[in-house]
C-alpha atoms as a PDB file:
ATOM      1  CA  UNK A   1     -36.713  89.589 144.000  1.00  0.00           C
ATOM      2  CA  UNK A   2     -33.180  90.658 145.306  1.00  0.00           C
ATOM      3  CA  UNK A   3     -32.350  88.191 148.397  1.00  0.00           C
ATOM      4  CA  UNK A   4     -29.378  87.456 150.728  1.00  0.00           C
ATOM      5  CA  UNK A   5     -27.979  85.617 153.589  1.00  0.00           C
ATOM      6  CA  UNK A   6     -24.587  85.809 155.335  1.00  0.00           C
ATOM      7  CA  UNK A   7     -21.999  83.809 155.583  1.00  0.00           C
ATOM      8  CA  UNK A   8     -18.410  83.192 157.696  1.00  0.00           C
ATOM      9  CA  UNK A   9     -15.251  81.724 157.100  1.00  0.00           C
ATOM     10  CA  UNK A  10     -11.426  81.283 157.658  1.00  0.00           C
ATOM     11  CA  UNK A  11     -10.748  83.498 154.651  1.00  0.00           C
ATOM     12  CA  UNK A  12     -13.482  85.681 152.738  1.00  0.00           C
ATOM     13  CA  UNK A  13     -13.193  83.301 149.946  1.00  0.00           C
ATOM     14  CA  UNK A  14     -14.099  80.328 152.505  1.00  0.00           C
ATOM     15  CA  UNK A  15     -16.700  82.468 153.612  1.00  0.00           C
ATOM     16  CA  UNK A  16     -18.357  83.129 150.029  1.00  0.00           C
ATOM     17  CA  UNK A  17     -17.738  79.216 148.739  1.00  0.00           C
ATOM     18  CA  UNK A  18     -20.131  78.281 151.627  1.00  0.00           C
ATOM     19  CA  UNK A  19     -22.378  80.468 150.948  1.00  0.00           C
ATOM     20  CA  UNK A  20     -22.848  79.094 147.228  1.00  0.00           C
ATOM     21  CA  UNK A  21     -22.771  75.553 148.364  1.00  0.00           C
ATOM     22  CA  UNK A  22     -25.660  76.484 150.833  1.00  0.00           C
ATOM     23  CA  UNK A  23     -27.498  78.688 147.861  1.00  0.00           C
ATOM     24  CA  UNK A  24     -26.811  76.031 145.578  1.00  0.00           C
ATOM     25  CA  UNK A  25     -25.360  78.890 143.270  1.00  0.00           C
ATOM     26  CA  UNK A  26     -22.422  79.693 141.262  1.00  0.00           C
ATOM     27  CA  UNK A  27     -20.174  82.152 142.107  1.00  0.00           C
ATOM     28  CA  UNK A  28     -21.772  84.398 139.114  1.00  0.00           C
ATOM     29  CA  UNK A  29     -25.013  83.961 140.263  1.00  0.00           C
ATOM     30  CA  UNK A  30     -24.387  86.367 143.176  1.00  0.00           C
ATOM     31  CA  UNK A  31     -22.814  89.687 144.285  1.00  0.00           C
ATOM     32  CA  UNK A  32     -20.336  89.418 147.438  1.00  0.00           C
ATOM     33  CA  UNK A  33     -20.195  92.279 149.753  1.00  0.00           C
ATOM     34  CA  UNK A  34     -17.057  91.857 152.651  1.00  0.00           C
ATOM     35  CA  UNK A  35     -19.038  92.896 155.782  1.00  0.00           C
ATOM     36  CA  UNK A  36     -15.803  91.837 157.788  1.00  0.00           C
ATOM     37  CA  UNK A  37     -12.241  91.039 156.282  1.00  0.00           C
ATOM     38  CA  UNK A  38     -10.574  87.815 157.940  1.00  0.00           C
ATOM     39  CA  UNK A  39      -7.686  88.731 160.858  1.00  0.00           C
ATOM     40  CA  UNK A  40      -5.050  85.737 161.569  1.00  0.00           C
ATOM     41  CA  UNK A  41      -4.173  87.664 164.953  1.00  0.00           C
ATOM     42  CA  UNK A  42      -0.869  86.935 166.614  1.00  0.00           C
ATOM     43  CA  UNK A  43      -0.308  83.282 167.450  1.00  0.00           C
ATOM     44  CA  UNK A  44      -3.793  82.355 167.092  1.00  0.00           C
ATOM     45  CA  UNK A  45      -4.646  85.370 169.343  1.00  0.00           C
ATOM     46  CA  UNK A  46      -7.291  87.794 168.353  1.00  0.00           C
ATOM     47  CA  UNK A  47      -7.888  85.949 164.965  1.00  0.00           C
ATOM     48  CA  UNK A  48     -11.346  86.588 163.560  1.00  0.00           C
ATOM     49  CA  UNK A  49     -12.959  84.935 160.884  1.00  0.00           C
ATOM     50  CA  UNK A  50     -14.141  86.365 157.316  1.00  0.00           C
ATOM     51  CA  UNK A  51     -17.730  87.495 156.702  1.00  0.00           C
ATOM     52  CA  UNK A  52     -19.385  88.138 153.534  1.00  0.00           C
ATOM     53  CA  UNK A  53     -22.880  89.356 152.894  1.00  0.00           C
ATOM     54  CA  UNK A  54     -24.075  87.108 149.610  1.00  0.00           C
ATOM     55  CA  UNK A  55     -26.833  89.038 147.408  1.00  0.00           C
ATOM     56  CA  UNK A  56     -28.405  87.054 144.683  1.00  0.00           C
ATOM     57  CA  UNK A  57     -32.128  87.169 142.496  1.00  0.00           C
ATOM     58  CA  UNK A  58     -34.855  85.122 143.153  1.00  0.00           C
ATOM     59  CA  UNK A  59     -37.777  84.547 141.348  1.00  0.00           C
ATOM     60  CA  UNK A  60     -41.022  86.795 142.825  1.00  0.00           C
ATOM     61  CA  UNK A  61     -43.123  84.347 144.821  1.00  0.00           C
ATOM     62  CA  UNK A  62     -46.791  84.713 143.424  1.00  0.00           C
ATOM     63  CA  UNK A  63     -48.881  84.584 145.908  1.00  0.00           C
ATOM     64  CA  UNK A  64     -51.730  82.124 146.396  1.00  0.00           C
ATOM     65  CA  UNK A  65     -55.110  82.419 144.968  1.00  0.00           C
ATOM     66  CA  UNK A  66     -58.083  83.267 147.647  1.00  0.00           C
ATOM     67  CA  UNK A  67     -60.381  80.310 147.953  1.00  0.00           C
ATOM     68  CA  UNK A  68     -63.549  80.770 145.774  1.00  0.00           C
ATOM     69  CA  UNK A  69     -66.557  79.445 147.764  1.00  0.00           C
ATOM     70  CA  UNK A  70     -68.868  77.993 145.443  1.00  0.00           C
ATOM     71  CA  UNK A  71     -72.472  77.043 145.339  1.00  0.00           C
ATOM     72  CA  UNK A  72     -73.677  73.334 145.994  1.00  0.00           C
ATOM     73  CA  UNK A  73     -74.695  72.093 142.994  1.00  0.00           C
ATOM     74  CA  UNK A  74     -78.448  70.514 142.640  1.00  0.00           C
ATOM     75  CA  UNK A  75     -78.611  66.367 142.285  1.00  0.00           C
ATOM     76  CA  UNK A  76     -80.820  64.892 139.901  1.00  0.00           C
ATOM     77  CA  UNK A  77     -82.720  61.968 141.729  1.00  0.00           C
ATOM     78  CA  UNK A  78     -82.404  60.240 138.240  1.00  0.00           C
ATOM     79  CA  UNK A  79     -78.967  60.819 138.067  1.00  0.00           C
ATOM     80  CA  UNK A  80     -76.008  58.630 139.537  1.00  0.00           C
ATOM     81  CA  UNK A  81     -74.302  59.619 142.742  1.00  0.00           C
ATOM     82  CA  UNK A  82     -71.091  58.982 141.388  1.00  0.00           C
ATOM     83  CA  UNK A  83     -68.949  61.833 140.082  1.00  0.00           C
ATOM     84  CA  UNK A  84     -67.928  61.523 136.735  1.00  0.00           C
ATOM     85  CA  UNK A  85     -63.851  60.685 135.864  1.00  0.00           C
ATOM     86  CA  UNK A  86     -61.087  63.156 135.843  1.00  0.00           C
ATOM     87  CA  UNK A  87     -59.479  64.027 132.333  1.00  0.00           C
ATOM     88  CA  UNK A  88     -56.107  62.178 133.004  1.00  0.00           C
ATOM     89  CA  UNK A  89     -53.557  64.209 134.419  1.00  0.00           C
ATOM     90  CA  UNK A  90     -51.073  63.376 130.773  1.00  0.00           C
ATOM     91  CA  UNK A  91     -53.255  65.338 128.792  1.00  0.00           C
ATOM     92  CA  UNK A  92     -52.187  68.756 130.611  1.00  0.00           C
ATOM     93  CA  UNK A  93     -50.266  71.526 128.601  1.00  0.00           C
ATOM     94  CA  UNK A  94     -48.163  72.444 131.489  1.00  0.00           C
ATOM     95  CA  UNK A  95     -46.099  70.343 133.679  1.00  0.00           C
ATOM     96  CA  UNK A  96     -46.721  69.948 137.228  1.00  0.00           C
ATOM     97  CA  UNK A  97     -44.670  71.277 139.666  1.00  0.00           C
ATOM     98  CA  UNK A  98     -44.528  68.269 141.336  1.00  0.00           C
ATOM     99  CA  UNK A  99     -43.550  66.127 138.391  1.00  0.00           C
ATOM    100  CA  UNK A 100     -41.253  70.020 137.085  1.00  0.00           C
ATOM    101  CA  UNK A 101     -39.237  69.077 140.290  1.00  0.00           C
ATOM    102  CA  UNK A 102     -38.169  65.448 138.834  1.00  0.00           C
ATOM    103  CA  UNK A 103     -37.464  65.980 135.440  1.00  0.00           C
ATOM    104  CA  UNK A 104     -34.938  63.903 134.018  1.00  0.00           C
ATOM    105  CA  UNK A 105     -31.739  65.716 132.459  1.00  0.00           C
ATOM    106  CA  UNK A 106     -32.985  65.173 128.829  1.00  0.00           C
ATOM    107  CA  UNK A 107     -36.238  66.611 129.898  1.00  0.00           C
ATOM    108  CA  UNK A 108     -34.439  69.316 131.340  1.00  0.00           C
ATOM    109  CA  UNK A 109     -32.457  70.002 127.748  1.00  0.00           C
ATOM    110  CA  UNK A 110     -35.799  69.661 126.324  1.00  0.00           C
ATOM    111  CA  UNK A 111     -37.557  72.446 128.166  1.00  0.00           C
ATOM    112  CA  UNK A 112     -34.039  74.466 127.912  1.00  0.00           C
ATOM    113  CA  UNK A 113     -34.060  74.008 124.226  1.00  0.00           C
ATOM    114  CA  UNK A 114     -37.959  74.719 123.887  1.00  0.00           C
ATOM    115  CA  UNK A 115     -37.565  77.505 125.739  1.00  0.00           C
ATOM    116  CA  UNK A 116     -34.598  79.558 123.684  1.00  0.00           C
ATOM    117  CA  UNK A 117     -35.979  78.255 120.550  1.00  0.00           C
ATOM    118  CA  UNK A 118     -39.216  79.803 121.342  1.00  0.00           C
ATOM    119  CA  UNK A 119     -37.174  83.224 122.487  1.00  0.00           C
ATOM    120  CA  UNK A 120     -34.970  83.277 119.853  1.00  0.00           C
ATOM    121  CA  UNK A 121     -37.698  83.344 117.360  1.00  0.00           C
ATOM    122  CA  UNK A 122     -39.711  86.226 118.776  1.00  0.00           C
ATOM    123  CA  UNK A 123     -36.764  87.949 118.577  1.00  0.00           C
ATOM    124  CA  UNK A 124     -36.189  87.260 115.109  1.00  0.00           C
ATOM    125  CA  UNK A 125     -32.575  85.507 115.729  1.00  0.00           C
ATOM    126  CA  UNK A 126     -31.314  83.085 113.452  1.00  0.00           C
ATOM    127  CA  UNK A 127     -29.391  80.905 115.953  1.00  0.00           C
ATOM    128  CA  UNK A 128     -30.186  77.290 117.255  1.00  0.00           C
ATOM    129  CA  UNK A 129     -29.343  76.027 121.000  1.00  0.00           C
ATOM    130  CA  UNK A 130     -26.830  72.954 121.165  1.00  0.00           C
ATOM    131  CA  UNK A 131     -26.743  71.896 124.898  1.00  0.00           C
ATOM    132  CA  UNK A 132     -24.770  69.567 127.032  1.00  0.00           C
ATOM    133  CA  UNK A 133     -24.177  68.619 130.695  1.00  0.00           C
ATOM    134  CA  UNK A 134     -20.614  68.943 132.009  1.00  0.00           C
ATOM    135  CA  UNK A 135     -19.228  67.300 135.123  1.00  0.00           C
ATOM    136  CA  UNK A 136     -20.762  69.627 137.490  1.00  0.00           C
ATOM    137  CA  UNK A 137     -24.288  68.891 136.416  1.00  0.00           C
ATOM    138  CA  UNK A 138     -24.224  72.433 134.768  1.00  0.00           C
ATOM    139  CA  UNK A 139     -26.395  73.202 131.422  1.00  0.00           C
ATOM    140  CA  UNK A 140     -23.418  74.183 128.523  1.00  0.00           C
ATOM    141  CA  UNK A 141     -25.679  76.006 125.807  1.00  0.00           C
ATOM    142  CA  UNK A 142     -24.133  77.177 122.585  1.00  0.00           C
ATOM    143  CA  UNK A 143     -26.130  79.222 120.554  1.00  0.00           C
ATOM    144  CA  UNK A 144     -25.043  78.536 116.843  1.00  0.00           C
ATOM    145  CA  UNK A 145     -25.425  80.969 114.001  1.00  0.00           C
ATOM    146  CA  UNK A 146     -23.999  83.497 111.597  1.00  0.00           C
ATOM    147  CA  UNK A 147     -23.756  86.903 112.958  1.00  0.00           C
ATOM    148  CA  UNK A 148     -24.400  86.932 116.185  1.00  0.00           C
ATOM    149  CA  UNK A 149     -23.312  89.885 117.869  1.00  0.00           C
ATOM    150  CA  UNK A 150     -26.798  91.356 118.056  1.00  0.00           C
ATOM    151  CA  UNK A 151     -27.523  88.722 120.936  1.00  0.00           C
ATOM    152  CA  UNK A 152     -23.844  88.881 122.381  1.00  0.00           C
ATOM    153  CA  UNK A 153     -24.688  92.748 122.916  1.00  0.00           C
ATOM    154  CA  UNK A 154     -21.763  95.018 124.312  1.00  0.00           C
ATOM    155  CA  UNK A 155     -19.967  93.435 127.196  1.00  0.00           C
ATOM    156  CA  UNK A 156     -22.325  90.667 126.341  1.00  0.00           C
ATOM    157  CA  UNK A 157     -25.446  92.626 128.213  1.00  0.00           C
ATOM    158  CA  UNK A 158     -27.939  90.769 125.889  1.00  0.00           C
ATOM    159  CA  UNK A 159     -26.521  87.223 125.915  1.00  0.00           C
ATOM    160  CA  UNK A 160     -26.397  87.696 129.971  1.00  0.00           C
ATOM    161  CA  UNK A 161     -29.927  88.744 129.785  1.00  0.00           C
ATOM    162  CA  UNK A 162     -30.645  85.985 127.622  1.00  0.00           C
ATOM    163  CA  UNK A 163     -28.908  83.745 130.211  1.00  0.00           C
ATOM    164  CA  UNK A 164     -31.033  85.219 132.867  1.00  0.00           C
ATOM    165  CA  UNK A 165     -34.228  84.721 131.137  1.00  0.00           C
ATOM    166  CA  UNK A 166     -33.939  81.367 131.170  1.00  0.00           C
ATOM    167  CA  UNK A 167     -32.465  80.456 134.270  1.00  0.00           C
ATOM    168  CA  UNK A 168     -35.642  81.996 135.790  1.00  0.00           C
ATOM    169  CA  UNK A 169     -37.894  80.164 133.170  1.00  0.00           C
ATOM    170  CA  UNK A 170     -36.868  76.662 133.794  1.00  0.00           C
ATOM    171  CA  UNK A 171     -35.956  76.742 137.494  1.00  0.00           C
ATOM    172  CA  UNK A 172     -39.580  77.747 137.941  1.00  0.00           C
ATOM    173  CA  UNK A 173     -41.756  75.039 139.843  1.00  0.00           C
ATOM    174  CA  UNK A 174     -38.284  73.014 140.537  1.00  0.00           C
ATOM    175  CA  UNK A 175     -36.933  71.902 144.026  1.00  0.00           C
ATOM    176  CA  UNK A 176     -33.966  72.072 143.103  1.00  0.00           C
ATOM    177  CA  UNK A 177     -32.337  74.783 141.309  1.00  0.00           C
ATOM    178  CA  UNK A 178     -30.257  73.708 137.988  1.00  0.00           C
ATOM    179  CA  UNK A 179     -27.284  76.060 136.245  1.00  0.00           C
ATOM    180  CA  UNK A 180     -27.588  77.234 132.824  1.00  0.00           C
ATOM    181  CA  UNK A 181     -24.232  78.908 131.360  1.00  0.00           C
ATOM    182  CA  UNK A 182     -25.510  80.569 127.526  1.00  0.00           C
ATOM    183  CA  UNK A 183     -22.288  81.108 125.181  1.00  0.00           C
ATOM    184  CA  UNK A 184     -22.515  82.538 121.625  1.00  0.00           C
ATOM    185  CA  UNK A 185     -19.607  82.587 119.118  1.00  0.00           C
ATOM    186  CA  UNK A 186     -17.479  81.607 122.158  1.00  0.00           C
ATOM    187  CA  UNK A 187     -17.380  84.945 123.326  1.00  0.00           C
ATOM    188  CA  UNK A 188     -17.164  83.551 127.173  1.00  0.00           C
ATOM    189  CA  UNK A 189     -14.021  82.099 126.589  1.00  0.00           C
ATOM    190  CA  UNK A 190     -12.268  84.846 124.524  1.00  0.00           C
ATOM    191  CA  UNK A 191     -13.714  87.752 127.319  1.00  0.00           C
ATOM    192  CA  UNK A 192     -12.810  85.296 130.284  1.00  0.00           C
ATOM    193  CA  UNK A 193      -9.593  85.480 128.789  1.00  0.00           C
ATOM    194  CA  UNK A 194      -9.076  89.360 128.263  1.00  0.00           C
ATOM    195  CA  UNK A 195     -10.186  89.729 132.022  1.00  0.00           C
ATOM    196  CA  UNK A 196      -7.738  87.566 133.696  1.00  0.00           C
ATOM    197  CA  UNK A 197      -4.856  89.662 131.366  1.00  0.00           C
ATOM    198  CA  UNK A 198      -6.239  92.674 132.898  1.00  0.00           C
ATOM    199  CA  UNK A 199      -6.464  91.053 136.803  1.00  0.00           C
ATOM    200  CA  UNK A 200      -2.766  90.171 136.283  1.00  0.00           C
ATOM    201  CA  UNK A 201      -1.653  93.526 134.707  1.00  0.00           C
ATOM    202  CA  UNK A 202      -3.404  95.322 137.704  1.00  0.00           C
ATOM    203  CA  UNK A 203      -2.227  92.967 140.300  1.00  0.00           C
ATOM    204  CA  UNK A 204       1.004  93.675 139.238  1.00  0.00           C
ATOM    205  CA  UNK A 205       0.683  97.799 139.528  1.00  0.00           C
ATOM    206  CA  UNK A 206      -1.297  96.864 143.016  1.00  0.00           C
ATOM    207  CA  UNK A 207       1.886  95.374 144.241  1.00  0.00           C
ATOM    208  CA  UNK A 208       4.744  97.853 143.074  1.00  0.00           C
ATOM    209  CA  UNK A 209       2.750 100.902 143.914  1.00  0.00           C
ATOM    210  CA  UNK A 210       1.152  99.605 146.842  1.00  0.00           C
ATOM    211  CA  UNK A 211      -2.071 100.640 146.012  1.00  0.00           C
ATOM    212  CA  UNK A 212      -5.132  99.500 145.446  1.00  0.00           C
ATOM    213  CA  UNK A 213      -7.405  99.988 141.947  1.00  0.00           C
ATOM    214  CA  UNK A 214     -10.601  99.947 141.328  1.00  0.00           C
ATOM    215  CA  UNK A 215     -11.795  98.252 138.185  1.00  0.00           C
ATOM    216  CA  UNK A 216     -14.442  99.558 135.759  1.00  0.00           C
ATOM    217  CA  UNK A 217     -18.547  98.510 136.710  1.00  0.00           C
ATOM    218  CA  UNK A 218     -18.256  94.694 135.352  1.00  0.00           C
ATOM    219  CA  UNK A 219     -21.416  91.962 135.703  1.00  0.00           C
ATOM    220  CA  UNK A 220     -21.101  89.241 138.182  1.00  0.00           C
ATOM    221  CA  UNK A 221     -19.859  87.038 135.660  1.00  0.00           C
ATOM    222  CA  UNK A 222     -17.069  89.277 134.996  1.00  0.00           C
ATOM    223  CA  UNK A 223     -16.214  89.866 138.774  1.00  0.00           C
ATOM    224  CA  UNK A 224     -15.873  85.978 139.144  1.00  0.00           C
ATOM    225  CA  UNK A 225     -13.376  85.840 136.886  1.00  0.00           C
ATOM    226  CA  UNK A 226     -11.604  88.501 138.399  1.00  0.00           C
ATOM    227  CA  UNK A 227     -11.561  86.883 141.768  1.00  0.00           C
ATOM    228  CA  UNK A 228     -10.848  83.679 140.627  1.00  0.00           C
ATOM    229  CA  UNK A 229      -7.573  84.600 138.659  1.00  0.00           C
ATOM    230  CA  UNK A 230      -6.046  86.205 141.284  1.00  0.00           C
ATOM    231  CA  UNK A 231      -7.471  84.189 144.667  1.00  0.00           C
ATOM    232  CA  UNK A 232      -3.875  82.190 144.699  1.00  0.00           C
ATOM    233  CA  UNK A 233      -1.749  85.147 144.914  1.00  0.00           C
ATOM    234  CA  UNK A 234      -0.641  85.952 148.593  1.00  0.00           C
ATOM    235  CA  UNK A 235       0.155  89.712 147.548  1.00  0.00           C
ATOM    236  CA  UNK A 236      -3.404  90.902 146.723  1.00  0.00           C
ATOM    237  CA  UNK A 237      -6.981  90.430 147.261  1.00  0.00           C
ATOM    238  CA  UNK A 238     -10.205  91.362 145.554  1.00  0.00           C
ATOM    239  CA  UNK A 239     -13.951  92.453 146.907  1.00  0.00           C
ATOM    240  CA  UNK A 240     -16.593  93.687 145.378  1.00  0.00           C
ATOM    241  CA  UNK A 241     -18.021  97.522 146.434  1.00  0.00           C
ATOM    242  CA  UNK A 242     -21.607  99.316 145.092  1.00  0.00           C
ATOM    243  CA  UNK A 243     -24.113  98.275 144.181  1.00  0.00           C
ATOM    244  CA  UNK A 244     -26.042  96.936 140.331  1.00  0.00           C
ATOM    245  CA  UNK A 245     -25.217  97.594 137.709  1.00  0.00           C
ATOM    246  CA  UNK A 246     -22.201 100.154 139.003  1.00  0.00           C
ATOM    247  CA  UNK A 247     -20.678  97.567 141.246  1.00  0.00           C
ATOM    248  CA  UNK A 248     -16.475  97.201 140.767  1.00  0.00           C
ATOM    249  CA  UNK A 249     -13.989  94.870 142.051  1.00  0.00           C
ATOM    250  CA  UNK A 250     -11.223  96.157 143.881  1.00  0.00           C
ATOM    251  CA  UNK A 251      -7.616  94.871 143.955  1.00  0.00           C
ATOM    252  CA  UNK A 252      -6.034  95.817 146.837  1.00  0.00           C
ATOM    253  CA  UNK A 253      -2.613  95.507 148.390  1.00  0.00           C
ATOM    254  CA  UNK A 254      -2.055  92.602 150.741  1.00  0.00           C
ATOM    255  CA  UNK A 255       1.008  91.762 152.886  1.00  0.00           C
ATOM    256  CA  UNK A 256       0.652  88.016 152.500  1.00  0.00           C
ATOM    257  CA  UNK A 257      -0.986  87.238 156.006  1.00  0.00           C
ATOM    258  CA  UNK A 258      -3.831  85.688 154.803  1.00  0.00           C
ATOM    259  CA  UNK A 259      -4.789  84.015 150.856  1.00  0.00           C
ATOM    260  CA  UNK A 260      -8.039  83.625 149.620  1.00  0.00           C
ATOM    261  CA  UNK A 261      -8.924  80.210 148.041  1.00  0.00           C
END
């Protein structure tokens, strides 16, 4: 279920990094339209602030089941009035959402792991999950293997999926949303890489030709990292325009009156 709110700030990055810290999201998680671009105004004078429409997915809400009215059942006069004890609540295949929304972090890796394992084998992958928490309270999963390209995918499409799979899977029945990052054969780092070549190259043709360029349809993941390489330069700035799976990142030509970050 596609779902969004909006969000204002000093700059349009201010205005998207409080949107995430009110969605609880990462900037990847989410597709930024810039409803209005930030004006500093003369003096203070006619400034107006940035503000950013934040689209991200949701899980479908399923909705509640219709109360089933049932018959009174007959008493036996030779039978106790007492009701007989509940099976304890242990011995249940399926954790509660109550007790989902308190899991510990290695029950969280557990259900992670449990989960991809399971996945993985359906799909007839030889590749095991190793998981770990970094600083930001953010699930790291490598998958390890030989030959793994058929779940990195082109432009990693599949491992993205993947990653999206179980996001949705283990955030369901949670309060509190958690952030799972899936890597394979560290092709994250090595892509994260090529893109912030290509934001630099471009930024630098934005600025001599004083033009802006629109990049090819990239994921969300890809359009952060776009962003974030160039938010610290005064001399361009980036936004996001169309919509799944076309949507592009533009670098456009800025005269230094405002910087994003």
């Amino acid at each position: 279920m596609q779902k969004w709110i909006e969000s204002t700030g000093k700059t349009e990055e201010a205005a998207i990094e409080a949107a995430l810290v009110q969605l609880g999201l990462d900037r990847d998680d989410v597709s930024v339209e810039i409803l209005e671009r930030a004006k500093s105004g003369f003096l203070g004078i006619g400034s107006c602030p940035a503000k950013v429409k934040v689209s991200y997915e949701a899980p479908d809400e399923e909705p509640a089941p219709a109360p089933v009215e049932e018959a009174p059942a007959a008493v036996s006069a030779e039978e106790p009035s007492a009701s007989a004890p509940e099976a304890p609540a242990a011995e249940a295949a399926e954790v509660p959402a109550a007790v989902a929304a308190d899991l510990s972090g290695d029950q969280m890796a557990q259900k992670i792991d449990r989960f991809l394992r399971g996945l993985l084998a359906h799909m007839g992958a030889q590749a095991e999950p190793v998981i770990r928490v970094n600083e930001q309270g953010c699930y790291e999963v490598e998958l390890v293997g030989q030959e793994l390209g058929a779940l990195i995918g082109r432009r990693g499409e599949t491992l993205d999926a993947i990653q999206q799979l179980c996001v949705y899977a283990v955030n369901k029945g949670l309060t509190h949303r958690v952030r799972v990052h899936l890597d394979a054969e560290h092709y994250r780092a090595k892509r994260e890489e090529s893109l912030v070549r290509l934001a630099n190259k471009v930024a630098g043709k934005v600025v001599r030709y004083r033009r802006n360029v629109t990049l090819e349809p990239m994921n969300a993941y890809e359009r952060h990292v776009i962003h974030t390489a160039l938010q610290d330069r005064a001399d361009v700035t980036t936004y996001s325009v169309g919509t799944e799976p076309n949507r592009r990142t533009v670098v456009a030509y800025s005269r230094g009156e405002h910087r994003q970050g």
